[in-house]
N, C-alpha and C. Protein backbone atom coordinates (compact mmCIF):
# COMPACT_ATOMS: atom_id res chain seq x y z
N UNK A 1 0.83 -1.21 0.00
CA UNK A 1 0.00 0.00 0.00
C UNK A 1 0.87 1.26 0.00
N UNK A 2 1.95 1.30 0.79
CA UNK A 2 3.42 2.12 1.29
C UNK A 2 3.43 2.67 -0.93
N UNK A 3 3.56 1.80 -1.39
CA UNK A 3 4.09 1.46 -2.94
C UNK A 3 3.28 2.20 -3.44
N UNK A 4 1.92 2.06 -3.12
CA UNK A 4 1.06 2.44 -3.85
C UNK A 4 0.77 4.22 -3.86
N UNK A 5 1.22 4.59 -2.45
CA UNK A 5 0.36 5.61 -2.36
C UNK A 5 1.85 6.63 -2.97
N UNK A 6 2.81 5.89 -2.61
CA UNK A 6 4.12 6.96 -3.09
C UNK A 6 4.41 7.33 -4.88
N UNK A 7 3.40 5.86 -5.45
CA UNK A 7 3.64 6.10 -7.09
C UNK A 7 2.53 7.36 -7.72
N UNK A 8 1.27 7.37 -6.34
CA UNK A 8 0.18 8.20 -6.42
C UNK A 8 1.15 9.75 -6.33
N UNK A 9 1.22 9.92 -5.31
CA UNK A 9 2.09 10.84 -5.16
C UNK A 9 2.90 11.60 -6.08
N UNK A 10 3.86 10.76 -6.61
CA UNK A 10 4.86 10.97 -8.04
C UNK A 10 3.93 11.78 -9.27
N UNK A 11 2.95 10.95 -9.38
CA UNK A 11 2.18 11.16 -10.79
C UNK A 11 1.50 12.43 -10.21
N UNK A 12 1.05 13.10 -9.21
CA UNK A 12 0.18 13.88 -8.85
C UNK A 12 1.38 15.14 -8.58
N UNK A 13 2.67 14.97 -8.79
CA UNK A 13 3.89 16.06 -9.35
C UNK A 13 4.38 15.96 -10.44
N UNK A 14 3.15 15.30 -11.78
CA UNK A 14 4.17 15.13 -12.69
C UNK A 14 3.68 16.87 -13.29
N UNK A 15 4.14 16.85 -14.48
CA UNK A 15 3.61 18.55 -15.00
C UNK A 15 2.46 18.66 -15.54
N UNK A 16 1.40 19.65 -15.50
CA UNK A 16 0.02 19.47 -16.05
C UNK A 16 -0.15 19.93 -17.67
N UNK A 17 -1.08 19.53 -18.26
CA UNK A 17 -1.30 19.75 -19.47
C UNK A 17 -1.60 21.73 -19.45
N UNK A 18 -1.14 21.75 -20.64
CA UNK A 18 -1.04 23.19 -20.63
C UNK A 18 -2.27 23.38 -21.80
N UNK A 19 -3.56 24.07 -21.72
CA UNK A 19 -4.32 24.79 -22.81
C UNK A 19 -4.50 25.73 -23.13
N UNK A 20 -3.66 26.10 -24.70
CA UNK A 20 -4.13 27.29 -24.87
C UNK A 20 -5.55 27.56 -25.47
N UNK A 21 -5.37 28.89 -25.32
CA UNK A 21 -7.12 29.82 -25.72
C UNK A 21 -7.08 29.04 -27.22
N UNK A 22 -6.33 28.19 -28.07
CA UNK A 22 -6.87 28.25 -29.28
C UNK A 22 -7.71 26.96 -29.11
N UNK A 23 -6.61 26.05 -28.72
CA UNK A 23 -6.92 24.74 -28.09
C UNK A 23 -8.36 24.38 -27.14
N UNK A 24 -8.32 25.20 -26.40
CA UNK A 24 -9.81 25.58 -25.28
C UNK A 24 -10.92 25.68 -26.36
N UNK A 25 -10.58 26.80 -27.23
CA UNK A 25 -11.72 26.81 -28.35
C UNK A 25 -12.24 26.02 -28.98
N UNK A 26 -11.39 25.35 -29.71
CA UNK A 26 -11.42 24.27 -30.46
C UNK A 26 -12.37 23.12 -29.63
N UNK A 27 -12.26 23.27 -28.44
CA UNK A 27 -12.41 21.71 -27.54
C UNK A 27 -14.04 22.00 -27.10
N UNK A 28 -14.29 23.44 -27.73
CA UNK A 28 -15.99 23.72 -27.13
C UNK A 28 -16.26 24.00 -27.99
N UNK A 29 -15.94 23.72 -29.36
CA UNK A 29 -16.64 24.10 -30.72
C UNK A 29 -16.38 22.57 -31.05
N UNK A 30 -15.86 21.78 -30.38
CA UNK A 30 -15.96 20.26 -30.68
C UNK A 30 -16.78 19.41 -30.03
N UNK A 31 -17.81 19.98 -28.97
CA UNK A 31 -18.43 19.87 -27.76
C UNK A 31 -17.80 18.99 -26.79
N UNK A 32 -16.52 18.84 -26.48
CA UNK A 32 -16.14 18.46 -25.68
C UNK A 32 -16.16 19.15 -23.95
N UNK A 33 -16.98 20.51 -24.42
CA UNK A 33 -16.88 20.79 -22.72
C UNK A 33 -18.86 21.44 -23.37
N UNK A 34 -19.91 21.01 -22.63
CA UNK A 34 -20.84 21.68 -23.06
C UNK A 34 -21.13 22.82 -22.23
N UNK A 35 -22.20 23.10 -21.92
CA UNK A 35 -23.28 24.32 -20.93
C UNK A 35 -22.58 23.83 -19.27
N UNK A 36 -23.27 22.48 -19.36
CA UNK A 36 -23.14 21.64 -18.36
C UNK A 36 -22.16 22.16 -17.28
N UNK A 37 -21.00 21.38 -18.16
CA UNK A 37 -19.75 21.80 -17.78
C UNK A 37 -18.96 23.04 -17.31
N UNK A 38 -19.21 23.44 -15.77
CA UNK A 38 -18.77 24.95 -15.23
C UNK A 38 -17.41 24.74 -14.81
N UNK A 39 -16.83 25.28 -15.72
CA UNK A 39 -15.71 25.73 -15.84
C UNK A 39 -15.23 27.08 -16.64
N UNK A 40 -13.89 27.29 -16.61
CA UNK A 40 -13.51 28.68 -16.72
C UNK A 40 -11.37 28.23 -17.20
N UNK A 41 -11.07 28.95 -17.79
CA UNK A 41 -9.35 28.82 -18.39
C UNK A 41 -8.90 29.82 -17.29
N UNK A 42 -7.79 29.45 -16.33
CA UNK A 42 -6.96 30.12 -16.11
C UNK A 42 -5.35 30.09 -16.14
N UNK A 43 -4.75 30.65 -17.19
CA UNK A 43 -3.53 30.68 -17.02
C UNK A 43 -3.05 28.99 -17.91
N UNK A 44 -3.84 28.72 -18.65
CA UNK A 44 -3.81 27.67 -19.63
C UNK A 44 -4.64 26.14 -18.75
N UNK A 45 -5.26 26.27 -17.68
CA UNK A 45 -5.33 25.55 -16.37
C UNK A 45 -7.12 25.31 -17.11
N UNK A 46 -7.70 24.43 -16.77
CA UNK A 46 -9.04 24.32 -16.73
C UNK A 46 -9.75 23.98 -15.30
N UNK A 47 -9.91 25.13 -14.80
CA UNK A 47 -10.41 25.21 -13.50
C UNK A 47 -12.25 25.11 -13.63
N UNK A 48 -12.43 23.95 -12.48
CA UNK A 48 -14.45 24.70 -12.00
C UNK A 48 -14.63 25.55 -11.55
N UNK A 49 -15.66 26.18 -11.66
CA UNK A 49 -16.24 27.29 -11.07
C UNK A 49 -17.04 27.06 -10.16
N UNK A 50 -17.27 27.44 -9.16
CA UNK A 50 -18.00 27.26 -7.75
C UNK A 50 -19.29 27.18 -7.92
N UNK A 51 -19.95 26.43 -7.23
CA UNK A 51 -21.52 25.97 -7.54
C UNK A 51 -22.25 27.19 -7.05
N UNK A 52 -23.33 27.45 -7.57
CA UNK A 52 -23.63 28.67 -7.40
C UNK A 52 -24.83 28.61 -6.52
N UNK A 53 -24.76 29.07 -4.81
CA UNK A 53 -25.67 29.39 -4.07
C UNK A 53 -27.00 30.01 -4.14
N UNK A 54 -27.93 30.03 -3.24
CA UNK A 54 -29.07 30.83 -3.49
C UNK A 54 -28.62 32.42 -3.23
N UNK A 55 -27.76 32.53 -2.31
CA UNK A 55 -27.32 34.14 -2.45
C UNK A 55 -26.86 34.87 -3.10
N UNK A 56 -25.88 34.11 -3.83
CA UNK A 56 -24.77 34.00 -4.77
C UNK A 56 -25.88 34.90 -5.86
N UNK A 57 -26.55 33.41 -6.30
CA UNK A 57 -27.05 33.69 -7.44
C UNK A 57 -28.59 35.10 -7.01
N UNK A 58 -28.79 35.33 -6.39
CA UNK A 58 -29.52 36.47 -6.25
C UNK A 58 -29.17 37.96 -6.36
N UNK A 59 -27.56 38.22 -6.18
CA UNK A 59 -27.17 38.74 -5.79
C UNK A 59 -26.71 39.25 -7.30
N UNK A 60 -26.03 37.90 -7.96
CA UNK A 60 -26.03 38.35 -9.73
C UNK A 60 -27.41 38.91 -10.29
N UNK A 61 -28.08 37.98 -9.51
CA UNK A 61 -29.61 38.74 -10.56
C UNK A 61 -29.65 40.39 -10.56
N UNK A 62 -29.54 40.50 -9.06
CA UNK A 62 -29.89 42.18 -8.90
C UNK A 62 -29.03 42.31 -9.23
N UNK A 63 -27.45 42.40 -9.70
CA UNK A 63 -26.77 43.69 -10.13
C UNK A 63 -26.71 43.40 -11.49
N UNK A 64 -26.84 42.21 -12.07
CA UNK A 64 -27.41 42.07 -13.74
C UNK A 64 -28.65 42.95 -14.14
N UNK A 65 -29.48 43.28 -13.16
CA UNK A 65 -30.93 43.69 -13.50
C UNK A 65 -30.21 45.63 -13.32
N UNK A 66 -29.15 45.52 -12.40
CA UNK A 66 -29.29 47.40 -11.70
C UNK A 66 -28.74 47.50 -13.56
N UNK A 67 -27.07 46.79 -13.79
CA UNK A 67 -26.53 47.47 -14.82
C UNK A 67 -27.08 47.70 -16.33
N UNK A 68 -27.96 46.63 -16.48
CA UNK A 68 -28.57 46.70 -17.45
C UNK A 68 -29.50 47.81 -17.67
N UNK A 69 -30.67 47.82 -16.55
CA UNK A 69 -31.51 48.78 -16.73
C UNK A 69 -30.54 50.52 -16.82
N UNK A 70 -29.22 50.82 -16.36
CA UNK A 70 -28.45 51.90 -16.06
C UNK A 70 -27.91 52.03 -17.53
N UNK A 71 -27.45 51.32 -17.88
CA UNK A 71 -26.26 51.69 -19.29
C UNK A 71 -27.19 50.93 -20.33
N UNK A 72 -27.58 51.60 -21.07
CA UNK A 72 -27.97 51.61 -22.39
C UNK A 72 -27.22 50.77 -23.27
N UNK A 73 -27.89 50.02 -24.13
CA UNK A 73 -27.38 49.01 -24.89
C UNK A 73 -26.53 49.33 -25.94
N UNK A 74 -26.98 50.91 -26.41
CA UNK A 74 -26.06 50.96 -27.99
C UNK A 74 -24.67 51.70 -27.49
N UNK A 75 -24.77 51.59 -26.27
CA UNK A 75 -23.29 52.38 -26.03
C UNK A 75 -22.50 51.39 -25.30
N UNK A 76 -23.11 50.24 -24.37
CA UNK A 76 -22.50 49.28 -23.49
C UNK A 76 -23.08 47.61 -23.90
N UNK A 77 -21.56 47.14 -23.83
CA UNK A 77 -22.29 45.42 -23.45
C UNK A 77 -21.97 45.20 -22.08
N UNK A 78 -23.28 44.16 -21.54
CA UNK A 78 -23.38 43.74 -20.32
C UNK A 78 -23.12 42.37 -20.19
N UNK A 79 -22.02 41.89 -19.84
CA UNK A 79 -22.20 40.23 -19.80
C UNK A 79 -22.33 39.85 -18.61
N UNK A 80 -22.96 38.69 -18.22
CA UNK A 80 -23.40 38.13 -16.98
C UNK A 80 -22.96 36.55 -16.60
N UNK A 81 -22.14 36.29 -16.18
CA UNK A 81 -21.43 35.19 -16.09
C UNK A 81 -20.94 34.68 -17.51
N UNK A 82 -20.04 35.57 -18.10
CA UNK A 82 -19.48 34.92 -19.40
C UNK A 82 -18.71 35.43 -19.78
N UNK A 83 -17.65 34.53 -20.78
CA UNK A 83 -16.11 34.84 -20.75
C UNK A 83 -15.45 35.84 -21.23
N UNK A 84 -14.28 36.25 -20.27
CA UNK A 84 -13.80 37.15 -20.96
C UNK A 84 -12.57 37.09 -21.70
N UNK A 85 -11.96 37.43 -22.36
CA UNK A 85 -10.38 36.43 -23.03
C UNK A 85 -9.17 37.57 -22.69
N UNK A 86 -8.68 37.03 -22.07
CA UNK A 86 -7.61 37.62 -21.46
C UNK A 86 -6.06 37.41 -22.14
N UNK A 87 -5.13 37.72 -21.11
CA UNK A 87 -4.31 37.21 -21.70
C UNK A 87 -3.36 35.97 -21.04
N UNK A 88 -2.40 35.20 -21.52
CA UNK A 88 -1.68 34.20 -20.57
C UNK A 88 -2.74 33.33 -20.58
N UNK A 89 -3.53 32.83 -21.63
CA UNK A 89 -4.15 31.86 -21.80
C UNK A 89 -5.35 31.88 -20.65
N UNK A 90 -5.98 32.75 -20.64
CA UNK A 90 -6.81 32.84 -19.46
C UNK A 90 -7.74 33.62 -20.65
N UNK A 91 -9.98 32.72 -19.79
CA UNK A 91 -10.73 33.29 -19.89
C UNK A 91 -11.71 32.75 -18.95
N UNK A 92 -11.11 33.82 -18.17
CA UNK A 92 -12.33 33.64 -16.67
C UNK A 92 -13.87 34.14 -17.53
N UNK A 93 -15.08 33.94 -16.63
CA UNK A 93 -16.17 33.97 -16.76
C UNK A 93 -16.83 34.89 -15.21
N UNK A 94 -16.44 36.39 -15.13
CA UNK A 94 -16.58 37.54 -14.26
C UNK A 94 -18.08 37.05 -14.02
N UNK A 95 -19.27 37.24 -12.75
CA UNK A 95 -19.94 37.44 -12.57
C UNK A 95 -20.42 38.26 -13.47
N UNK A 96 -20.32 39.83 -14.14
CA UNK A 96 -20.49 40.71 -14.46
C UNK A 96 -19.47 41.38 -14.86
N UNK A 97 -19.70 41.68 -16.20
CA UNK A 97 -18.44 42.76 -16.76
C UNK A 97 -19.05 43.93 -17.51
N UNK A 98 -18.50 44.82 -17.95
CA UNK A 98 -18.92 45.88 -18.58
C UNK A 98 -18.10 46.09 -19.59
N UNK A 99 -18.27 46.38 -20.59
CA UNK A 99 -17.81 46.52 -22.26
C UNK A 99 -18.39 47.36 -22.93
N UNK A 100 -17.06 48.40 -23.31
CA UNK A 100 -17.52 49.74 -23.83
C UNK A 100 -18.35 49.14 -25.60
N UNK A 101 -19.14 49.71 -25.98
CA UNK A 101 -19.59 49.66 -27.13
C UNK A 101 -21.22 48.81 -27.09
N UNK A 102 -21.66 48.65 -28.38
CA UNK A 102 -23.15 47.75 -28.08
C UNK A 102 -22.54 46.62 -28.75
N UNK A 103 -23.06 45.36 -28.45
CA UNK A 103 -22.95 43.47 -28.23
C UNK A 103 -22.69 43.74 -29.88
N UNK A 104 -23.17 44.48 -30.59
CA UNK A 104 -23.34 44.16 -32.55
C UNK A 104 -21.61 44.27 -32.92
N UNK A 105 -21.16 44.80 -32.19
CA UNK A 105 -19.44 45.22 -32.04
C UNK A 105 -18.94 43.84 -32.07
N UNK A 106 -19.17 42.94 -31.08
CA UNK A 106 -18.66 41.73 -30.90
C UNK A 106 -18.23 40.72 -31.40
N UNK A 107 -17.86 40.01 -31.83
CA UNK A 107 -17.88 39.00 -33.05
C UNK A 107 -16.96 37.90 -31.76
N UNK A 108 -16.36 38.18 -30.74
CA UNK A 108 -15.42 37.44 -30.12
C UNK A 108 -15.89 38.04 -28.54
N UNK A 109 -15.10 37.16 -27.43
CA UNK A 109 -15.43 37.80 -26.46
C UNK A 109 -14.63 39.02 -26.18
N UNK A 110 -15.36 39.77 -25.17
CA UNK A 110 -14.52 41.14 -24.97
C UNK A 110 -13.03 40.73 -24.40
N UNK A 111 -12.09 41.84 -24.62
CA UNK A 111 -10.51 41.54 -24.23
C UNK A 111 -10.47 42.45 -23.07
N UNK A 112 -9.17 42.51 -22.84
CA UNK A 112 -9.15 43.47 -21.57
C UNK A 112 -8.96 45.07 -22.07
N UNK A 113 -8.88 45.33 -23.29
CA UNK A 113 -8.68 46.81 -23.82
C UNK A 113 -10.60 46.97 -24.10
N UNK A 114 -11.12 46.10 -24.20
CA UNK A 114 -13.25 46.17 -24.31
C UNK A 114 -13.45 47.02 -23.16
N UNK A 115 -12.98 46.04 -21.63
CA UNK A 115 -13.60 46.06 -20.64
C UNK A 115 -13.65 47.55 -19.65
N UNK A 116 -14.29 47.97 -19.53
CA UNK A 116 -14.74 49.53 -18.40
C UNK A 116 -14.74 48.92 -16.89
N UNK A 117 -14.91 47.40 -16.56
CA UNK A 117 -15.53 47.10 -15.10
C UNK A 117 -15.45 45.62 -15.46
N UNK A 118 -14.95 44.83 -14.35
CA UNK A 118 -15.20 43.37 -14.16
C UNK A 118 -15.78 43.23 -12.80
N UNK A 119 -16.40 42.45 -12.32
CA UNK A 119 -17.59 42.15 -11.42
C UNK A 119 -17.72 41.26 -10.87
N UNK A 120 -16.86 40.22 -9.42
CA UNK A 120 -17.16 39.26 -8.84
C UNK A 120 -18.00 38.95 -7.41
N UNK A 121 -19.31 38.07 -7.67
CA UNK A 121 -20.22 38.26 -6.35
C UNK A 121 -19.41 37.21 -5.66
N UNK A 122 -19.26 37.72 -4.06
CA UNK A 122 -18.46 36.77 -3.24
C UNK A 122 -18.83 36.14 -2.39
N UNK A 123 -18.97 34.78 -1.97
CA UNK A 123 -19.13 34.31 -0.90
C UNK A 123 -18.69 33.48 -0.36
N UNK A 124 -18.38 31.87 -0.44
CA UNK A 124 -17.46 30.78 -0.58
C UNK A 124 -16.48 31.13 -1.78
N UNK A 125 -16.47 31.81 -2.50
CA UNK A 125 -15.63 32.31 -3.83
C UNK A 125 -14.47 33.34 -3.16
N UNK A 126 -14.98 34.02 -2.13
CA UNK A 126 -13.87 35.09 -2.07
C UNK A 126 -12.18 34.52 -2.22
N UNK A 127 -11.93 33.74 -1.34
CA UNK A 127 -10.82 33.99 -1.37
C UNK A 127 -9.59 33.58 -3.08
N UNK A 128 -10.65 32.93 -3.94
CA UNK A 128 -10.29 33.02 -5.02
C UNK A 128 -10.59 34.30 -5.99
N UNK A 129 -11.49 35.19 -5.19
CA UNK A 129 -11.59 36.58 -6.27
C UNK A 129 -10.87 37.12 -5.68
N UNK A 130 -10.04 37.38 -4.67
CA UNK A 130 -9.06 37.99 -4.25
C UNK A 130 -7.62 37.52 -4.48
N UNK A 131 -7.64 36.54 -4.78
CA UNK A 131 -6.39 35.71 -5.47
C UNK A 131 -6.00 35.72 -6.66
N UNK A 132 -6.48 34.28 -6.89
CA UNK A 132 -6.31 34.13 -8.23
C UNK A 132 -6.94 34.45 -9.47
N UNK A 133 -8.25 35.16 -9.30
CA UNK A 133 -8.81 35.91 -9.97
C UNK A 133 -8.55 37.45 -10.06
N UNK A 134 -8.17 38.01 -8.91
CA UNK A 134 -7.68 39.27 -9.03
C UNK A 134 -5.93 39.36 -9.97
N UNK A 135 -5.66 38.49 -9.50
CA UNK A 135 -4.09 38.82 -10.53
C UNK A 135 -4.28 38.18 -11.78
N UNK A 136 -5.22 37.21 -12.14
CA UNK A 136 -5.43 37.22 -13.56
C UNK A 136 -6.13 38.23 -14.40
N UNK A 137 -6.83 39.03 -13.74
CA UNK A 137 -7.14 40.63 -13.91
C UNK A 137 -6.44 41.66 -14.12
N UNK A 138 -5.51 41.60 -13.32
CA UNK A 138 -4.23 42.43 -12.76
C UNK A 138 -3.40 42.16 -14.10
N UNK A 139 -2.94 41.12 -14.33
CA UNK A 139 -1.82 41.02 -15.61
C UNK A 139 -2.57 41.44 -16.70
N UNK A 140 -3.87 41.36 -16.62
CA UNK A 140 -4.00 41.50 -18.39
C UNK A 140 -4.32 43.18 -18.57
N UNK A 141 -4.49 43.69 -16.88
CA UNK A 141 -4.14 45.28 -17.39
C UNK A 141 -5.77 46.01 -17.36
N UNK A 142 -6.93 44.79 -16.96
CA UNK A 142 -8.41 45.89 -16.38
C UNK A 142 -8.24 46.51 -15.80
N UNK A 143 -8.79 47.60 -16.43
CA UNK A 143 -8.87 49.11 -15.54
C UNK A 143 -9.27 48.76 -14.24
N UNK A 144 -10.79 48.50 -14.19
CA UNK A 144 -11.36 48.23 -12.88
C UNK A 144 -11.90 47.10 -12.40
N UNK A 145 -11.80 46.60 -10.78
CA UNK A 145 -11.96 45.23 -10.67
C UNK A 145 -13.53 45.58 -9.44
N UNK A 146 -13.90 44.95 -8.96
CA UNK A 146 -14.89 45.10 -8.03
C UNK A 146 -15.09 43.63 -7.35
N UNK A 147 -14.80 43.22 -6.18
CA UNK A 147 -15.58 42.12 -5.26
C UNK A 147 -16.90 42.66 -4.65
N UNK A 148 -17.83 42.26 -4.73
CA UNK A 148 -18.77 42.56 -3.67
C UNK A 148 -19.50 41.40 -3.42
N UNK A 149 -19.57 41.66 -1.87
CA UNK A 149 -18.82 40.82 -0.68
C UNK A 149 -20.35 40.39 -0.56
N UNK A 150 -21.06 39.05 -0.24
CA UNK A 150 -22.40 38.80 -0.04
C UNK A 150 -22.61 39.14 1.62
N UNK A 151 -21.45 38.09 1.98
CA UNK A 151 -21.69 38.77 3.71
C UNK A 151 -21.11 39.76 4.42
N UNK A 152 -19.79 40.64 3.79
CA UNK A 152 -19.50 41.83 4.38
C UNK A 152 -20.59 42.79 4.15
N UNK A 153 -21.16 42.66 2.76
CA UNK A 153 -21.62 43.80 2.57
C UNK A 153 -21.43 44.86 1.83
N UNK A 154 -19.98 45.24 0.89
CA UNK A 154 -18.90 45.83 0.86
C UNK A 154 -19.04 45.35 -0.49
N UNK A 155 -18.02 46.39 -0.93
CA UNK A 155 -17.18 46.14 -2.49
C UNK A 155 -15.99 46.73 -1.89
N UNK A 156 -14.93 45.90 -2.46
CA UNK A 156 -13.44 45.55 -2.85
C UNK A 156 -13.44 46.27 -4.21
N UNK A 157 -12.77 47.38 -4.06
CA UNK A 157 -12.67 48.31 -5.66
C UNK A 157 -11.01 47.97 -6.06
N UNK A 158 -10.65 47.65 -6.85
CA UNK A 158 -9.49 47.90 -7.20
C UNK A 158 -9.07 48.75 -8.68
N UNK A 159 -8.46 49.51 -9.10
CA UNK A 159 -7.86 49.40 -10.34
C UNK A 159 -6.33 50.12 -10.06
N UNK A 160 -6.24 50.83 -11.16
CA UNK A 160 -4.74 50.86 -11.36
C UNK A 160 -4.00 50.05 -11.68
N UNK A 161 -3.96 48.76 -12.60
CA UNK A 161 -3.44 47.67 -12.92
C UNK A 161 -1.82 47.80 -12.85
N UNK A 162 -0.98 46.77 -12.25
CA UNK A 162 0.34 46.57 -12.76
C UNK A 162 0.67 44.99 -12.98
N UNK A 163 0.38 45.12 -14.68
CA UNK A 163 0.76 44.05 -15.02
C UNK A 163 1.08 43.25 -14.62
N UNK A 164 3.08 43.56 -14.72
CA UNK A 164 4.21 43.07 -14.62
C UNK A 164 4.45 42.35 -13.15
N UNK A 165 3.42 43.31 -12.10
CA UNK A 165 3.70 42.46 -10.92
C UNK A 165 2.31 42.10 -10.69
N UNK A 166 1.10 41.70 -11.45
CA UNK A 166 -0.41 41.03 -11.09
C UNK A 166 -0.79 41.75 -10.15
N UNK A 167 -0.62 42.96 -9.86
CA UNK A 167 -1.34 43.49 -8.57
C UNK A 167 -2.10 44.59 -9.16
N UNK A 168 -3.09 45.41 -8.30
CA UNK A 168 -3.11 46.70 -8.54
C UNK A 168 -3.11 47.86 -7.42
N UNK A 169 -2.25 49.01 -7.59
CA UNK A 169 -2.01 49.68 -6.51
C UNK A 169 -2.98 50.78 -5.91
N UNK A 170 -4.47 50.47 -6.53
CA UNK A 170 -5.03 51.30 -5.34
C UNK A 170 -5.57 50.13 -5.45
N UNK A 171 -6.16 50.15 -3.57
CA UNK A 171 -7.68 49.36 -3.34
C UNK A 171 -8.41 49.84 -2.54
N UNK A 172 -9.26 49.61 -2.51
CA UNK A 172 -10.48 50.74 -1.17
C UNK A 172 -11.63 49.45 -1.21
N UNK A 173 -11.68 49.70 -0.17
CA UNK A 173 -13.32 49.25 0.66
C UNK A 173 -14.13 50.07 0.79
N UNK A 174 -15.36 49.92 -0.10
CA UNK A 174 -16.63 50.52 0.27
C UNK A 174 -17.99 50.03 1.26
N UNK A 175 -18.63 50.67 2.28
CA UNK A 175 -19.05 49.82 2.82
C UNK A 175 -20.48 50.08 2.81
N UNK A 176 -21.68 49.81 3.18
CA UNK A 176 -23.00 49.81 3.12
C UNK A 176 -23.45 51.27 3.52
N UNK A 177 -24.12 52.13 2.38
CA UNK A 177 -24.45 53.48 2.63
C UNK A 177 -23.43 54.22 2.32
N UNK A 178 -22.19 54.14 1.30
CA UNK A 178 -21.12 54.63 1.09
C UNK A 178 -21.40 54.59 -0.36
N UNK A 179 -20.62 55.93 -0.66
CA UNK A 179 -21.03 56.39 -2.30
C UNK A 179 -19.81 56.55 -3.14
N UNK A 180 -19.27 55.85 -4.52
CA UNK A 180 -18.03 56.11 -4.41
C UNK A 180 -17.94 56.48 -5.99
N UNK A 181 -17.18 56.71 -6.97
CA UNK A 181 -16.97 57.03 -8.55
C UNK A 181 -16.38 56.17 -9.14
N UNK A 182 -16.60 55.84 -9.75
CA UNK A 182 -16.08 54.52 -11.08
C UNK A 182 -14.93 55.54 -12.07
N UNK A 183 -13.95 54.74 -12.87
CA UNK A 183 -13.15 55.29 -13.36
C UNK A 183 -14.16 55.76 -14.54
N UNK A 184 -15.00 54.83 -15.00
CA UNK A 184 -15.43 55.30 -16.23
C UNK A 184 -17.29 55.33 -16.45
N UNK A 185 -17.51 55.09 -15.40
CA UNK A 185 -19.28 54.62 -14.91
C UNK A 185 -20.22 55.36 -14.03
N UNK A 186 -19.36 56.52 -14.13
CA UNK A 186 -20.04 57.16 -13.05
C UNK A 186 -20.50 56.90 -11.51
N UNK A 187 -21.08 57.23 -10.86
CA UNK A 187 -21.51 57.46 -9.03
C UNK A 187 -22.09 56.01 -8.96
N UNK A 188 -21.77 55.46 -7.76
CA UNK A 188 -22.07 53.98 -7.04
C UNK A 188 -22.66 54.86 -5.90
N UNK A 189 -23.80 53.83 -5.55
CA UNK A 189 -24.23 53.58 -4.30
C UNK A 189 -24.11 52.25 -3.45
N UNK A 190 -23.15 51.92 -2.50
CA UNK A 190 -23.05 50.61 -2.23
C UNK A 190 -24.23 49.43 -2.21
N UNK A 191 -25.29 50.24 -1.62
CA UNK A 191 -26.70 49.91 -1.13
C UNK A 191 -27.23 49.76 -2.58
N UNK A 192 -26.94 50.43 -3.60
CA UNK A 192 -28.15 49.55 -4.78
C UNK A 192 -27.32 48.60 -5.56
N UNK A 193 -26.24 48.27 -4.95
CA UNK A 193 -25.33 46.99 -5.71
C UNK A 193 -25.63 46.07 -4.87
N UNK A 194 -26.10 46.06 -3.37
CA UNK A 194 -27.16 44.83 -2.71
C UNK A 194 -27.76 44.88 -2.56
N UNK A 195 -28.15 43.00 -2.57
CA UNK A 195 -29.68 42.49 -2.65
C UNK A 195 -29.82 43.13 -1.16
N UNK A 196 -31.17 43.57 -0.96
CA UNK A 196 -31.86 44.15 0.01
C UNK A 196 -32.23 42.90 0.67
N UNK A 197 -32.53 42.94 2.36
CA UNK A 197 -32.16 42.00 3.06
C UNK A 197 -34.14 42.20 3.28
N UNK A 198 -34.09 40.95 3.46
CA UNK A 198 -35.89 40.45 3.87
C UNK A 198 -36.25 41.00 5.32
């Protein structure tokens, strides 16, 4: 058993398959990954995406329902859990993103020179939107990032991108009843980016 678990071991350090964005494509225009299948590319990696709660998912509804009804279609696309193509072989799938222009523009998903705002609802997810989702953000150079937090309450604002080191050097916490400016979106109210409590 000693044998067994050490050859387990070995193989579980061997090196992982690497996919690129062309390869990824190819493999869902071949239906090898369908609807079904929640997942997301990071960094050539084929990661799941977290099962999506009743809060979770309420929480997308209302700020799918605020941005839409706010920004007008022939000037903005709104995507709502769907991919964005980055770079370094990465295309996460943001809760919510914002994309300058109207959807007729599109022919591909938005890049990170599209995007005005990326959008992650947090809850069992945080500590991957603060991770590894924030620096795959960070390298490809989005202006603006946003967590908002199901049980703080709060949005996590970031932008100022630096690439080269995946970070970005401002961040601020906004907290419930706090009003703050978007680089490119104009005035937030923390309170109408949450679901209102029963």
């Amino acid at each position: 058993m000693t044998r067994i678990l050490t050859e387990a071991e070995t193989i579980t350090k061997l090196p992982d398959f690497h996919w690129t964005l062309e390869r990824y494509h190819a493999a869902i225009a071949a239906g090898v990954f369908s609807d079904d299948d929640k997942v997301e590319l990071l960094f050539g990696k084929i990661v799941p995406t977290s099962p999506i709660g009743v809060l979770h998912g309420k929480a997308v509804k209302h700020l799918a329902r605020y941005f839409i009804e706010r920004f007008p279609q022939e000037n903005y696309t709104i995507g709502v859990q769907d991919p964005v193509t980055l770079v370094d072989d990465s295309e996460p799938k943001p809760d919510l993103f914002v994309a300058q222009g109207p959807l007729v523009n599109y022919d591909h998903h938005p890049h990170p020179e599209d995007l005005l705002l990326v959008v992650e609802v947090s809850d069992s997810t945080l500590l991957r939107d603060r991770t590894a989702k924030k620096f795959s953000y960070a390298v490809a150079g989005v202006v603006e990032y946003w967590i908002v937090t199901v049980y703080e309450k709060q949005v996590e604002r970031f932008t100022d991108p630096r690439p080269a080191e995946g970070t970005y050097t401002k961040q601020e916490i906004i907290k419930a009843g706090e009003t703050f400016t978007s680089l490119h979106l104009g005035n937030f109210t923390v309170d109408d980016l949450l679901v209102a409590s029963a």
